[in-house]
C-alpha atoms as a PDB file:
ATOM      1  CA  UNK A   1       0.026  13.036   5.624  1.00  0.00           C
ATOM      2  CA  UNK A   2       0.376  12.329   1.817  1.00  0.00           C
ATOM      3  CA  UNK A   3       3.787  12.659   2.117  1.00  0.00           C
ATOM      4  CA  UNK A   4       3.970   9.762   4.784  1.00  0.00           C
ATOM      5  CA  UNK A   5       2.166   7.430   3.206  1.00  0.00           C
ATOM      6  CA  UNK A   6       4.278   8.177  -0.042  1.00  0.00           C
ATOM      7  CA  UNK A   7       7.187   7.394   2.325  1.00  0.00           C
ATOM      8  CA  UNK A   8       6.012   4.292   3.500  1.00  0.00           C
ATOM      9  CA  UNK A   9       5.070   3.379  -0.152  1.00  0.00           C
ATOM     10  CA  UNK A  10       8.727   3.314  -1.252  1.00  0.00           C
ATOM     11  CA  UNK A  11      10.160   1.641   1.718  1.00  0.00           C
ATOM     12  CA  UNK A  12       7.504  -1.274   1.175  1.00  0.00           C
ATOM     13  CA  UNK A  13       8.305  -1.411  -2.395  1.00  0.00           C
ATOM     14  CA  UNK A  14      12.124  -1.353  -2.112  1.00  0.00           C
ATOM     15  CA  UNK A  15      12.218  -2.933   1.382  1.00  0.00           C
ATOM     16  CA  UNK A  16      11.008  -6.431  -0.126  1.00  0.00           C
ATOM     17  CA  UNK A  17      14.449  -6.185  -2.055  1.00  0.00           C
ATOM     18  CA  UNK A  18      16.722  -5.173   1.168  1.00  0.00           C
ATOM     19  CA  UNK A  19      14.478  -7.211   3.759  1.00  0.00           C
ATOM     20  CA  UNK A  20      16.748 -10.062   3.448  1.00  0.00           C
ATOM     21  CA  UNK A  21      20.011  -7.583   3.844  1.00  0.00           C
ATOM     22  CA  UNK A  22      18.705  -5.636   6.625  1.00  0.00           C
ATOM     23  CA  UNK A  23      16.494  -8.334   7.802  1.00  0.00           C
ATOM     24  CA  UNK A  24      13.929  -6.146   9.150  1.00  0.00           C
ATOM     25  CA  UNK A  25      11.228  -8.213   7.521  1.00  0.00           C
END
């Protein structure tokens, strides 16, 4: 589970950088 929410950590942290490329969010 750690490993999950690690996961989800760094695609949070660098998805507010690609969220305008990918424009998931």
């Amino acid at each position: 589970m750690k490993q999950y929410l690690d996961l989800m950590r760094k695609v949070l942290d660098s998805g507010v950088e690609k969220s305008d490329r990918t424009g998931t969010g």
